[in-house]
Protein backbone atom coordinates (compact mmCIF):
# COMPACT_ATOMS: atom_id res chain seq x y z
CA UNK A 1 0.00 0.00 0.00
CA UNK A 2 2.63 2.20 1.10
CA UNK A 3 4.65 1.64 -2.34
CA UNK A 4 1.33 2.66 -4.47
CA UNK A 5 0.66 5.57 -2.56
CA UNK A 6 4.53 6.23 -3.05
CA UNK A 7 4.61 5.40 -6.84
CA UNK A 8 1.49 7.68 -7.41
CA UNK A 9 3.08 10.55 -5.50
CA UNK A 10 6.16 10.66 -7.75
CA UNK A 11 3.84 10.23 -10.63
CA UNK A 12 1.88 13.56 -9.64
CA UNK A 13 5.23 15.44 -9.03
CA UNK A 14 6.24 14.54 -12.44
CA UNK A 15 3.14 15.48 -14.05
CA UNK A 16 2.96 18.44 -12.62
CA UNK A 17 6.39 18.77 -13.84
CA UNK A 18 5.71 18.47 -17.55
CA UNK A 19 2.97 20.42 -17.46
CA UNK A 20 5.19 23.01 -16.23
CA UNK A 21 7.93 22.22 -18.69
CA UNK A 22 5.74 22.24 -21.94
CA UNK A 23 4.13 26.15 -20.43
CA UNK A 24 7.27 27.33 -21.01
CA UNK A 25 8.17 25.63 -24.00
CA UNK A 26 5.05 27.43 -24.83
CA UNK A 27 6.23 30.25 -24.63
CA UNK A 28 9.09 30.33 -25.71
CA UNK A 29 7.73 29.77 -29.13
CA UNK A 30 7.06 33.30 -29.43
CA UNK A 31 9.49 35.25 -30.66
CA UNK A 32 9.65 38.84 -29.04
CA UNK A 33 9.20 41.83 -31.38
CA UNK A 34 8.41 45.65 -31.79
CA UNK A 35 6.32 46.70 -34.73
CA UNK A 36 5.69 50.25 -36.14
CA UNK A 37 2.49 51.04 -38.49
CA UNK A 38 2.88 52.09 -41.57
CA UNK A 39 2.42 56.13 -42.44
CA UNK A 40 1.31 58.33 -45.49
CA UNK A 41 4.27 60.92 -47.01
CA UNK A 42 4.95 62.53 -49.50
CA UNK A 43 5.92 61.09 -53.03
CA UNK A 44 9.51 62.60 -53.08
CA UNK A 45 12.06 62.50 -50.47
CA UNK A 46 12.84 66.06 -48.78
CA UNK A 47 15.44 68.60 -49.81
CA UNK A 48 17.99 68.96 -47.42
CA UNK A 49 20.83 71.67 -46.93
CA UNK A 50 22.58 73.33 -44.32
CA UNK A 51 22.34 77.35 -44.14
CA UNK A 52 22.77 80.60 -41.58
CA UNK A 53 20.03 81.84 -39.36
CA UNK A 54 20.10 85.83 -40.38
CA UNK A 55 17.67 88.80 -39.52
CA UNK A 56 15.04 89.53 -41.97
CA UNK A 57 15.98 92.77 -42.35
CA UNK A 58 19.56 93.43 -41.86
CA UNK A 59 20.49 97.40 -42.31
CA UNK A 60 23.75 98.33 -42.88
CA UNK A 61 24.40 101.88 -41.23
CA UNK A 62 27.29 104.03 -42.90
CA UNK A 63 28.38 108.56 -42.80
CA UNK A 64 26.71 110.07 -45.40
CA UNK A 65 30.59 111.83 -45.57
CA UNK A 66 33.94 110.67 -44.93
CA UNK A 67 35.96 111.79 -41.70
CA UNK A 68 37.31 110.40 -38.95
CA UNK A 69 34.77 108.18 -35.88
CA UNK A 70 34.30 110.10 -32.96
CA UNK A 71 32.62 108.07 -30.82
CA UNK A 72 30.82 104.74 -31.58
CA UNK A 73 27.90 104.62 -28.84
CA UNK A 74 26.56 100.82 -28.64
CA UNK A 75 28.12 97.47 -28.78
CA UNK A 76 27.45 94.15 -30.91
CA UNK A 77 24.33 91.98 -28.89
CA UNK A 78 22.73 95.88 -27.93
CA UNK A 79 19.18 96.32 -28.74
CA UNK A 80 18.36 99.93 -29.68
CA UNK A 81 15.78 101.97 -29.93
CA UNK A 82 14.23 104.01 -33.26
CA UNK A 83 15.95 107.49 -33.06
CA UNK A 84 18.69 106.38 -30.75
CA UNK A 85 22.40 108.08 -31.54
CA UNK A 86 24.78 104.95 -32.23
CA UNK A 87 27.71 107.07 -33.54
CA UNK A 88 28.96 110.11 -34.51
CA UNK A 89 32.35 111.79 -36.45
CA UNK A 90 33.88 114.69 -36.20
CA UNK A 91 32.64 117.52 -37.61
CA UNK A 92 34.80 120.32 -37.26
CA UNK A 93 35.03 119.94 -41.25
CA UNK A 94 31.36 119.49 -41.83
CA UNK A 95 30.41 122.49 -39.79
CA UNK A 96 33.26 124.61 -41.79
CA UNK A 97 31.28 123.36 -45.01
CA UNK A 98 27.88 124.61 -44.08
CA UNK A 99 29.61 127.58 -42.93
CA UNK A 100 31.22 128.09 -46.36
CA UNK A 101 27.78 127.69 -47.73
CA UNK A 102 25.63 129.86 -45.65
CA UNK A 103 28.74 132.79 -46.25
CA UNK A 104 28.12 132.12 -50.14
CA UNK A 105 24.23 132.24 -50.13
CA UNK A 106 24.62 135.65 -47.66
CA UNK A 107 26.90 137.16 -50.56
CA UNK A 108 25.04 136.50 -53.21
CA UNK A 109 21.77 137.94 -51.74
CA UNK A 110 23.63 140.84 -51.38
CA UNK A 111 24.56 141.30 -54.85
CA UNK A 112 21.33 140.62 -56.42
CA UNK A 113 19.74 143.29 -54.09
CA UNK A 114 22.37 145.54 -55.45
CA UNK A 115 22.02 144.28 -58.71
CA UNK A 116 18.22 145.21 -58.74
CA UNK A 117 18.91 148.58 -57.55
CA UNK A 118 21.69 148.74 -60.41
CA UNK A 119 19.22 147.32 -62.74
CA UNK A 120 16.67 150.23 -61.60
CA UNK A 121 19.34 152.76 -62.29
CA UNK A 122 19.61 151.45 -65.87
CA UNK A 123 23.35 150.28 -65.01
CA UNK A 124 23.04 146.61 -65.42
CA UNK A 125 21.10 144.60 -68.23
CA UNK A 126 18.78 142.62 -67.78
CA UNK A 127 20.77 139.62 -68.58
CA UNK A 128 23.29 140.63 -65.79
CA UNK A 129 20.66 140.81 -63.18
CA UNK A 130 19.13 137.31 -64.23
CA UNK A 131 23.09 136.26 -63.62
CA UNK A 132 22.87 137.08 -60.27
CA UNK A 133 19.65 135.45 -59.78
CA UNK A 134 21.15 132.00 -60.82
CA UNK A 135 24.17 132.64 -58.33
CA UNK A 136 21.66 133.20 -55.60
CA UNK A 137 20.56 130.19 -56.16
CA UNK A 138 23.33 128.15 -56.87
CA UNK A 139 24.25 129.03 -53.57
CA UNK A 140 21.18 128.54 -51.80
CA UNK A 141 21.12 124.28 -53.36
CA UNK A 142 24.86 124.64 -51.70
CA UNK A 143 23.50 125.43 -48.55
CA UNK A 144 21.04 122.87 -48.63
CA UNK A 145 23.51 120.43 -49.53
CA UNK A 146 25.90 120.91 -46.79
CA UNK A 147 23.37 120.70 -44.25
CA UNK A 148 22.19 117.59 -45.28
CA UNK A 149 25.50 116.17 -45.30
CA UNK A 150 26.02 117.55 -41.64
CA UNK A 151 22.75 115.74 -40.83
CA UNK A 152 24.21 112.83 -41.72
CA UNK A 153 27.38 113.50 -40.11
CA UNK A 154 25.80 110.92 -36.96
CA UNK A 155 24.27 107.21 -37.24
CA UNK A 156 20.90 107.50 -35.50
CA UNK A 157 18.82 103.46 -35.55
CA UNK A 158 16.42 103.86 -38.60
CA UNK A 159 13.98 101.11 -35.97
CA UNK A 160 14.26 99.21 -32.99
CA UNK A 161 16.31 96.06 -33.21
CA UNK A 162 19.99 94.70 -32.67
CA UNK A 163 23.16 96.06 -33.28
CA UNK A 164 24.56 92.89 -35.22
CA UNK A 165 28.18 94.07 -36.29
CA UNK A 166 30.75 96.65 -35.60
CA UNK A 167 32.33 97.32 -38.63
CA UNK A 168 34.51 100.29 -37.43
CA UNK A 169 36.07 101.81 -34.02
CA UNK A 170 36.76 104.82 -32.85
CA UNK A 171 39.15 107.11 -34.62
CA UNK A 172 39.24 105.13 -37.42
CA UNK A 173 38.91 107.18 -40.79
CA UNK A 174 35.89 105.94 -43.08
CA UNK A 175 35.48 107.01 -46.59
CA UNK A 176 31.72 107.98 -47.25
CA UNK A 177 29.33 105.01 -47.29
CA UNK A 178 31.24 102.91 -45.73
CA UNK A 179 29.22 100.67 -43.29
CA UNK A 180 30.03 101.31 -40.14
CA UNK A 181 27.24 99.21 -37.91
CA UNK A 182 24.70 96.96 -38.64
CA UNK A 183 21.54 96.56 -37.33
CA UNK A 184 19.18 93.18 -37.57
CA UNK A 185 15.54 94.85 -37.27
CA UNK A 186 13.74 93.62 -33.98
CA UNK A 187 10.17 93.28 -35.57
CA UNK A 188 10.70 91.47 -39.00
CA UNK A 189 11.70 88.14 -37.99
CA UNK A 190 14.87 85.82 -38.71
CA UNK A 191 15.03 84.01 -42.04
CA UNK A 192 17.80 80.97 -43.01
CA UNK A 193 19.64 81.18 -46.00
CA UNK A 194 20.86 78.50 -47.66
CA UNK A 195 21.91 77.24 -51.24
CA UNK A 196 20.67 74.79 -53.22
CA UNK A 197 21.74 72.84 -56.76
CA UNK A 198 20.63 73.27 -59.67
CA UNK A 199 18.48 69.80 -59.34
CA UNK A 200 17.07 70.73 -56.50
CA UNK A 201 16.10 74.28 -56.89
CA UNK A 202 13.87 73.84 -59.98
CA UNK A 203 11.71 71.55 -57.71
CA UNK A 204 11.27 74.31 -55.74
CA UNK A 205 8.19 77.03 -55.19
CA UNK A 206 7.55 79.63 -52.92
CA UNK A 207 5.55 79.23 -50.10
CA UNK A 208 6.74 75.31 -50.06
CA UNK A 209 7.06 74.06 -46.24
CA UNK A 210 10.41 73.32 -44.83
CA UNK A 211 11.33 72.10 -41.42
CA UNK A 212 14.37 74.23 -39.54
CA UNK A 213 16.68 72.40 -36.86
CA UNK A 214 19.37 74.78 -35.30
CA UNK A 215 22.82 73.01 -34.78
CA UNK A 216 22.55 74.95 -31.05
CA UNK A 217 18.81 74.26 -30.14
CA UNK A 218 18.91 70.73 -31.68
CA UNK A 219 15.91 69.78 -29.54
CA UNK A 220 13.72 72.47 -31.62
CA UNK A 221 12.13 71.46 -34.65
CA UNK A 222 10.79 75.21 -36.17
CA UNK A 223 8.15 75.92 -39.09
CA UNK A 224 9.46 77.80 -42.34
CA UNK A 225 8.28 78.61 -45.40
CA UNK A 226 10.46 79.43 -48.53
CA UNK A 227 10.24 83.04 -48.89
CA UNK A 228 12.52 83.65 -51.76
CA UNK A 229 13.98 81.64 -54.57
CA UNK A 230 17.44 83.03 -56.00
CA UNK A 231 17.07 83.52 -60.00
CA UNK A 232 20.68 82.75 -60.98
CA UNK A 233 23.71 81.08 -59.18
CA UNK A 234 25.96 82.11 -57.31
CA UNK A 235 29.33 82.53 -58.84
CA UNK A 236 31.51 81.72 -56.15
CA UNK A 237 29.74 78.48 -55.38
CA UNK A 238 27.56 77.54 -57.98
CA UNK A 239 24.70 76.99 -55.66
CA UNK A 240 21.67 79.48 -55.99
CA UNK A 241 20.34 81.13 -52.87
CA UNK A 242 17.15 80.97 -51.20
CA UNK A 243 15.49 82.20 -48.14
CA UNK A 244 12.92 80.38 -46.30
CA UNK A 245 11.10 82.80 -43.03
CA UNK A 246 10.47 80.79 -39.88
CA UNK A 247 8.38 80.77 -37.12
CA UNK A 248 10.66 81.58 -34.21
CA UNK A 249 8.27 82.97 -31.18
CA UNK A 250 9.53 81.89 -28.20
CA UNK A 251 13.31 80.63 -28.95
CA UNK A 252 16.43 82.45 -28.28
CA UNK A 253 17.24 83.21 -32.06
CA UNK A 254 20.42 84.31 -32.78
CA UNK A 255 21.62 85.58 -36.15
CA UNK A 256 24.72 83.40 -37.85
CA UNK A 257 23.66 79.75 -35.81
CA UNK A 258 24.37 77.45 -38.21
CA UNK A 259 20.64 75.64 -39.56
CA UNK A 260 19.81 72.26 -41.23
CA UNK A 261 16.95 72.85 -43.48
CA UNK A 262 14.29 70.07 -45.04
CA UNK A 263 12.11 71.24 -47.56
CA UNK A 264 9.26 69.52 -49.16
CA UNK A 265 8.37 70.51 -52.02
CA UNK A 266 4.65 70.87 -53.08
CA UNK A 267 5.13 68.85 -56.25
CA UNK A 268 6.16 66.03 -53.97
CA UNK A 269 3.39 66.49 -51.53
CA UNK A 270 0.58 66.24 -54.51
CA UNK A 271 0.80 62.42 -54.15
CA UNK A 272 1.44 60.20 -51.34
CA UNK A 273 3.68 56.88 -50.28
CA UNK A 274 3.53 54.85 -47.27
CA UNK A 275 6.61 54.80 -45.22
CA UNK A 276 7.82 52.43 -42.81
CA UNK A 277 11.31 52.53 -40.21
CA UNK A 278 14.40 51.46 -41.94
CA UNK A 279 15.11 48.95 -39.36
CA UNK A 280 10.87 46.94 -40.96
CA UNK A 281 13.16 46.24 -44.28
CA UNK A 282 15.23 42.97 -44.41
CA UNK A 283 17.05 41.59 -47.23
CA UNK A 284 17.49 44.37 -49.74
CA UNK A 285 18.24 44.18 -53.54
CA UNK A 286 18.21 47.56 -55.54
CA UNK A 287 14.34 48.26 -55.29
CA UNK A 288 13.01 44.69 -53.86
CA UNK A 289 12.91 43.98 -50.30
CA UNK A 290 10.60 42.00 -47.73
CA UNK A 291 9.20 42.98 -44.59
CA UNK A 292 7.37 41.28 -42.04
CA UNK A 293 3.55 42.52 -41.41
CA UNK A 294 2.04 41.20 -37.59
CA UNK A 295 -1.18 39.30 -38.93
CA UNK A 296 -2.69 38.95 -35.27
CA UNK A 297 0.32 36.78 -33.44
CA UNK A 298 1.79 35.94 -36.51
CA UNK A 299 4.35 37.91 -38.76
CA UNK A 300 3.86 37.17 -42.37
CA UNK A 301 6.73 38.18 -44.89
CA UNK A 302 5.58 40.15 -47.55
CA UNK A 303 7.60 41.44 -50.78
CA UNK A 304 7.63 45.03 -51.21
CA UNK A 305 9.18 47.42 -53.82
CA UNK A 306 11.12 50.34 -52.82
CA UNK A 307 10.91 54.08 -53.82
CA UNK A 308 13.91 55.54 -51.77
CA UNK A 309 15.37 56.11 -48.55
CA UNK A 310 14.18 59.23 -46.48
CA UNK A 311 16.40 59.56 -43.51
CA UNK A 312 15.62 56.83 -41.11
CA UNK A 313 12.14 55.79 -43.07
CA UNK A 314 11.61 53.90 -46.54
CA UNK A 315 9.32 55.02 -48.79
CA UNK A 316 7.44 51.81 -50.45
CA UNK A 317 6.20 52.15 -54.09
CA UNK A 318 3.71 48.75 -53.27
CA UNK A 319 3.46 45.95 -50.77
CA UNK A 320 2.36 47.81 -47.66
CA UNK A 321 -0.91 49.88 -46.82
CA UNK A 322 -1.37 52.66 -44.52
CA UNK A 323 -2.12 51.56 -40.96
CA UNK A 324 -0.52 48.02 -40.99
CA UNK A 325 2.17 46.79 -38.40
CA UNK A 326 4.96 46.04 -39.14
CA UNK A 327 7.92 44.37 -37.31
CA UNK A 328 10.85 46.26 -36.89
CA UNK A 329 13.28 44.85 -33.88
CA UNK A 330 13.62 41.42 -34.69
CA UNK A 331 12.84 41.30 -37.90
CA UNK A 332 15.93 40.08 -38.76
CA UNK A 333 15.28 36.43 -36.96
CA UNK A 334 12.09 35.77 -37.73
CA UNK A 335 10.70 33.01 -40.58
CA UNK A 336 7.47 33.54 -42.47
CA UNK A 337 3.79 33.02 -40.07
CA UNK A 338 6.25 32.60 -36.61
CA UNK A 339 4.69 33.38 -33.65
CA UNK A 340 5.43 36.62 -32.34
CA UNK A 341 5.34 38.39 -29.16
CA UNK A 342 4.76 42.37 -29.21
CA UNK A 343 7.16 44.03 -26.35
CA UNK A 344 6.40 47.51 -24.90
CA UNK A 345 7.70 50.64 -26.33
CA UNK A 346 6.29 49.70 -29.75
CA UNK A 347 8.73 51.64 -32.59
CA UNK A 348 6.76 55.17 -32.50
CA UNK A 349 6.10 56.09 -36.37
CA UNK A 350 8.11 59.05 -38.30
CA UNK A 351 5.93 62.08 -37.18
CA UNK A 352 8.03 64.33 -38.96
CA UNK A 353 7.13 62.46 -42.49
CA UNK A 354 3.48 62.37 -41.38
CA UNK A 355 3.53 66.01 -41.03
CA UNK A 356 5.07 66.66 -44.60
C-alpha cells in the first residue's frame, strides 16, 4: 500500500512537472518583437541643406561723408531703440562746409539786391541781373547740400532692433558710405539662407514648407516657409540662394547659428507613399525587399518594392498599406507566419514624415 501511494506521489510530481515544462516551452515559441504602423508621405524624399540663421531685415548703417569716428555709442548683442544716436564723427570739417555755404548764399543775396537797384538805375542789363539770380541760387542748393550732409554727419537706428556688427572703431577714418554698424531689425523676424543645386532648386516654389533644426537648439524642430527663390547662381559656389522665413516665437534666435533645413516641395506632396522605419526592411536588392507585417500573433513576410530612402524611413512604391504593423526589432530572426510576441515601447512612427 505504502509503495502505491509512493509510486502515485512521484507520478503527480512529475506530471505536474511536464505540465510546467511544456508552459514554457510554450512560450518560448514566441518570438519577441516591436512593430511600427505604416504612415502616409509625401511622393519625393525632402530637400535637405545646411544654411545661416540671419535677420530679416539686416540694415547696414554708414556717414553720409567721410571723416574720422568720434565716438561709436553701442556694442554688438545691444538692442536699440528708433531714433537712438549709435555714432557720430567729427565735424569740425562738416560744420566749416555749411559755414562756407551759408557765407556764399549771404553774398550773393547781397549782390542781387544791389544788382536790382543797379538794374533800376539802368546800369546793369537785364541779362546781368538774371546772372545774379542763378548765383543766388546756386548758392542757396549749396546750402542745402551741406546741411544735409552735416545731418548725416551721426548714425541715429532707422527702428528698434539689434546692433549685429561693428564694422569700425573709434578714430578710425571711413570714406563715405562705408558701413560702419549693422543693425538686424527687432520686428521682421529671422530668415535661413541656404543654397541649393541646380536639381534641387527647380523643384522648388515659394511658399513650399520646410522644417528648420538649429545646430545649437537641436531639440527644436521650427516651421518655415520658402520666402525667396534666387534667379541665378551664385558665382563663387555655384549653388543658388534661397530664403525660407520661420516661425521663431519663443526661442532664443540668434543671427549666424548654423541651420539644417528640409524642404518639401509641393510637387512632392501632390501624391502620397507609405513609409515604414528602416530597421521593418530585411534583405534588400536595388528596389526589392521583404518585410514582415504582424497578422494577429503571426508575422507574415511580404515582398515590397522600394521608392527611396528618407532619412531613417523607406518610402514603399507597393506591398504595404497605410495603418498596418509592421515588425521592426527582430525582424531580422524571424521566418514567415512565426509566432510573435509584441514588447512595450512599440517603434513610434516618423511624425516628422506624417507632417510633410
Amino acid at each position: 500500500m505504502r509503495l502505491a501511494q509512493g509510486l502515485l506521489i512521484s507520478l503527480t510530481v512529475l506530471a505536474v512537472a511536464g505540465c510546467k515544462s511544456a508552459a514554457k516551452e510554450t512560450a518560448v515559441e514566441a518570438t519577441p518583437v516591436r512593430i511600427a504602423t505604416a504612415i502616409e508621405g509625401p511622393a519625393a524624399p525632402a530637400i535637405r541643406t545646411n544654411g545661416l540663421l540671419a535677420n530679416k531685415d539686416e540694415i547696414r548703417l554708414a556717414f553720409k561723408v567721410g571723416g574720422v569716428i568720434r565716438t561709436i555709442t553701442v556694442s554688438e548683442g545691444e538692442h536699440v531703440r528708433k531714433g537712438q544716436k549709435l555714432a557720430e564723427i567729427e565735424q569740425t570739417e562738416v560744420n566749416a562746409q555749411v559755414e562756407q555755404a551759408r557765407e556764399a548764399q549771404e553774398k550773393a543775396q547781397r549782390d542781387l539786391q544791389r544788382g536790382e537797384r543797379l538794374y533800376g538805375d539802368k546800369v546793369i542789363s537785364l541779362e546781368q541781373l538774371q546772372d545774379l539770380r542763378t548765383q543766388l541760387a546756386v548758392a542757396a542748393a549749396g546750402l542745402r547740400s551741406a546741411q544735409f550732409n552735416w545731418n548725416y554727419a551721426a548714425i541715429v537706428a532707422p527702428q528698434d532692433g539689434v546692433v549685429l556688427r561693428k564694422l569700425a572703431e573709434e578714430r578710425e577714418l571711413v570714406s563715405p558710405g562705408a558701413p560702419v554698424i549693422v543693425v538686424g531689425a527687432q520686428n521682421q523676424g529671422f530668415v535661413v539662407h541656404a543654397g541649393l543645386s541646380d536639381r534641387e532648386i527647380v523643384q522648388v516654389k515659394l511658399g513650399d514648407h520646410a522644417e528648420v533644426r538649429l545646430d545649437a537648439l537641436p531639440d527644436q524642430l521650427l516651421a518655415a516657409k520658402v520666402t525667396e527663390i534666387g534667379s541665378a547662381a551664385d558665382p563663387a559656389s555655384g549653388m543658388f540662394l534661397i530664403e525660407a522665413a520661420l516661425d521663431g516665437s519663443g526661442v532664443p534666435l540668434k543671427s549666424g547659428l548654423v541651420a539644417k533645413v528640409s524642404i518639401t516641395p509641393a510637387s512632392a506632396s501632390a501624391a502620397k507613399r507609405v513609409y515604414v522605419p528602416v530597421s521593418a526592411v530585411v534583405e534588400g536588392d536595388g528596389t526589392h525587399a521583404s518585410v514582415y507585417v504582424l497578422d494577429q500573433d503571426r508575422a507574415r513576410r511580404r515582398e515590397v518594392e522600394v521608392a527611396f530612402i528618407d532619412n531613417e524611413s523607406v518610402a514603399l512604391s507597393k506591398g504595404v498599406n497605410v495603418g498596418e504593423q509592421v515588425v521592426t526589432d527582430g525582424s531580422l530572426y524571424l521566418e514567415d507566419g512565426e509566432k510573435v510576441a509584441v514588447l512595450d515601447g512599440t517603434a513610434p512612427s516618423n511624425t516628422s514624415v506624417a507632417q510633410r
